[in-house]
C-alpha atoms as a PDB file:
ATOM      1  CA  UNK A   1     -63.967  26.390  47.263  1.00  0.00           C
ATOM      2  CA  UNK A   2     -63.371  29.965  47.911  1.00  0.00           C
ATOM      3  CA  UNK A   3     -60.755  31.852  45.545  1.00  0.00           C
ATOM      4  CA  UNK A   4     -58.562  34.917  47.076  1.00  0.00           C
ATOM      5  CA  UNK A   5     -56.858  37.894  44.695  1.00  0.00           C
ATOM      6  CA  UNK A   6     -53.273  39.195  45.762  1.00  0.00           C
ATOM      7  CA  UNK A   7     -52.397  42.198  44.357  1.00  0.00           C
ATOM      8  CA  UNK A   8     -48.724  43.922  45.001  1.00  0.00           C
ATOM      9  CA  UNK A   9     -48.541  47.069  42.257  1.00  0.00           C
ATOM     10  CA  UNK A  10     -45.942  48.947  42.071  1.00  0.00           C
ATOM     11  CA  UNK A  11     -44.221  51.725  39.465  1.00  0.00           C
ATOM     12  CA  UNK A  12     -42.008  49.018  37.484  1.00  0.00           C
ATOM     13  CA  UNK A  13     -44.424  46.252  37.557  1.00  0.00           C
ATOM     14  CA  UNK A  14     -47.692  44.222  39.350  1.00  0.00           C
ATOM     15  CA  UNK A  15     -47.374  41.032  40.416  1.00  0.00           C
ATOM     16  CA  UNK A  16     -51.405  39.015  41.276  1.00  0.00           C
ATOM     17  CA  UNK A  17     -51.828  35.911  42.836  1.00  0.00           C
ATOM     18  CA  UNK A  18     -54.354  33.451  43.138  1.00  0.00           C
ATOM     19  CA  UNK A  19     -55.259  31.214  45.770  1.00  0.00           C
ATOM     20  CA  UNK A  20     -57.359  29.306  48.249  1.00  0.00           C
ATOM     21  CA  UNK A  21     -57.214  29.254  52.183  1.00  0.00           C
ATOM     22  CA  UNK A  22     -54.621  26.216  51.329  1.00  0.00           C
ATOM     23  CA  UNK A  23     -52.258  26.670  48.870  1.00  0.00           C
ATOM     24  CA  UNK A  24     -51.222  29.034  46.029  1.00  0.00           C
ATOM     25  CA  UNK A  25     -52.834  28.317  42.714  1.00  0.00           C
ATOM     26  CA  UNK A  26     -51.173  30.919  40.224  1.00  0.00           C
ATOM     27  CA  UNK A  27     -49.441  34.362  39.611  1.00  0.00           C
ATOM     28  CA  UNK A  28     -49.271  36.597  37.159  1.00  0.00           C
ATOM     29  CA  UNK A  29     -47.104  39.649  36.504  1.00  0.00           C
ATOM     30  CA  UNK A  30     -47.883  42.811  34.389  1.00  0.00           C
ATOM     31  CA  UNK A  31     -46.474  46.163  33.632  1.00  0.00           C
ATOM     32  CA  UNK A  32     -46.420  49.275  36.226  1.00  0.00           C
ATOM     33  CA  UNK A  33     -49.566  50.090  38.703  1.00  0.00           C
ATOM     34  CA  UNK A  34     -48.257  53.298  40.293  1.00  0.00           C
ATOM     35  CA  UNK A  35     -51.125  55.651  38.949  1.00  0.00           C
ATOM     36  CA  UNK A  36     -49.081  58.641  40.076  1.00  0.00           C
ATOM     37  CA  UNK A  37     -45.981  57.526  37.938  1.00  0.00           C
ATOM     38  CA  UNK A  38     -47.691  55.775  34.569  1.00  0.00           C
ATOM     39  CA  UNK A  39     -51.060  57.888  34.932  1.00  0.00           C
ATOM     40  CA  UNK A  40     -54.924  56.244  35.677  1.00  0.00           C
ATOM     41  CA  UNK A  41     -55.159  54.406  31.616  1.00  0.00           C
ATOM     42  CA  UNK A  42     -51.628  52.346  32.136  1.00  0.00           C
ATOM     43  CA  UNK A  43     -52.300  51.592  35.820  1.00  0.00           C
ATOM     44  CA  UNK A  44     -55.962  50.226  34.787  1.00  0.00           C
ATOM     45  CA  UNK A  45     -54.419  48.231  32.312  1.00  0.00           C
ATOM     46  CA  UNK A  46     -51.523  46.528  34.351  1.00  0.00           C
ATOM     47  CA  UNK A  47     -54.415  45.555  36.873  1.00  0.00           C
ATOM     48  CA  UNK A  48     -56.567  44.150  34.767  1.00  0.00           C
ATOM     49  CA  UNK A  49     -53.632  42.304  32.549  1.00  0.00           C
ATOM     50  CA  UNK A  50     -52.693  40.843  35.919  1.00  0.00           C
ATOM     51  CA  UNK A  51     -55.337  39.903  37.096  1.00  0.00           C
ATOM     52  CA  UNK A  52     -57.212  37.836  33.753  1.00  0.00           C
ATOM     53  CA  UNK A  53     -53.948  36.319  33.302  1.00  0.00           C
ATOM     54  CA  UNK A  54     -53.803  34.932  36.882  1.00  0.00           C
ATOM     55  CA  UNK A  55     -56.933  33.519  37.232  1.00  0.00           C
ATOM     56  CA  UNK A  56     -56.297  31.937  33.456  1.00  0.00           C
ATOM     57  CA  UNK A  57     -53.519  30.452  35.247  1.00  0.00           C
ATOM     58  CA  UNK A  58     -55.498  29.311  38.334  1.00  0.00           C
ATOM     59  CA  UNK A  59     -58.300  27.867  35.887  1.00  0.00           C
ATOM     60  CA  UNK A  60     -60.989  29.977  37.109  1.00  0.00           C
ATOM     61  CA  UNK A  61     -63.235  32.910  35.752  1.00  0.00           C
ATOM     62  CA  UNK A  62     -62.338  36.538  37.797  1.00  0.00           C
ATOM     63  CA  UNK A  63     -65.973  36.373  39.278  1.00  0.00           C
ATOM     64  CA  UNK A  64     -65.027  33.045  41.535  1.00  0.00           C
ATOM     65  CA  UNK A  65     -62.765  35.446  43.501  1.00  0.00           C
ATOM     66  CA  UNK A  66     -64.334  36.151  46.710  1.00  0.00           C
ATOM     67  CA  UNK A  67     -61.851  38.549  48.072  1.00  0.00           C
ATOM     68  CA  UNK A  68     -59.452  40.902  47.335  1.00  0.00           C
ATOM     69  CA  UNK A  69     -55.861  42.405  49.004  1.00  0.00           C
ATOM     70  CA  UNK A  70     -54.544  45.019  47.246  1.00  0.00           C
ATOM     71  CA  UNK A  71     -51.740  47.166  47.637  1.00  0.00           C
ATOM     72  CA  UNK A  72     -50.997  49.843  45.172  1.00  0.00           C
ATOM     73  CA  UNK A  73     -47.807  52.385  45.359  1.00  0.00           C
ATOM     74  CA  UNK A  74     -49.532  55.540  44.729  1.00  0.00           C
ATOM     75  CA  UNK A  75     -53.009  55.388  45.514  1.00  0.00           C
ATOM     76  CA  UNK A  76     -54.656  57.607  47.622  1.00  0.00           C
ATOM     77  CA  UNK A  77     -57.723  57.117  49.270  1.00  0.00           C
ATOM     78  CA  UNK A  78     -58.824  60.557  49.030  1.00  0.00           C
ATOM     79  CA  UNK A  79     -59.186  59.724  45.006  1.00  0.00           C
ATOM     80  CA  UNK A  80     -60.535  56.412  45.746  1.00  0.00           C
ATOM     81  CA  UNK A  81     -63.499  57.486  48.174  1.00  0.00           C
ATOM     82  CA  UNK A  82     -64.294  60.592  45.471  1.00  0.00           C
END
């Protein structure tokens, strides 16, 4: 069964989901993602927070996910592709 990641970060909090091609399996919500607002070390953290805790709620490991949509208030590409 293929796994898919939902990210939707913003500067007051991130909210992750997990699911298949079927049906929603779990979400999560953690702290602020806006790297411009809460700088690079609190953004990492909200991500990751969000993300362990909803795959723990899905019942899967992080690795099962097979892809990713993210989007992130504040993130530029510029710093992403440098």
């Amino acid at each position: 069964m293929a796994y898919y990641l939902g990210i939707d970060g913003g500067g007051s909090k991130t909210t992750c989901v997990v699911g298949t091609e079927l049906s929603l399996l779990a979400q999560a919500v953690a702290g602020p993602s806006n790297i411009t607002r809460v700088g690079e070390v609190r953004a990492r953290e909200s991500l990751h927070q969000a993300i362990r805790e909803a795959c723990a709620n899905a019942k899967i490991e992080p690795r099962q996910i097979e892809r990713t949509c993210i989007g992130v208030a504040g993130a530029d590409a510029r710093r992403l592709l440098a």
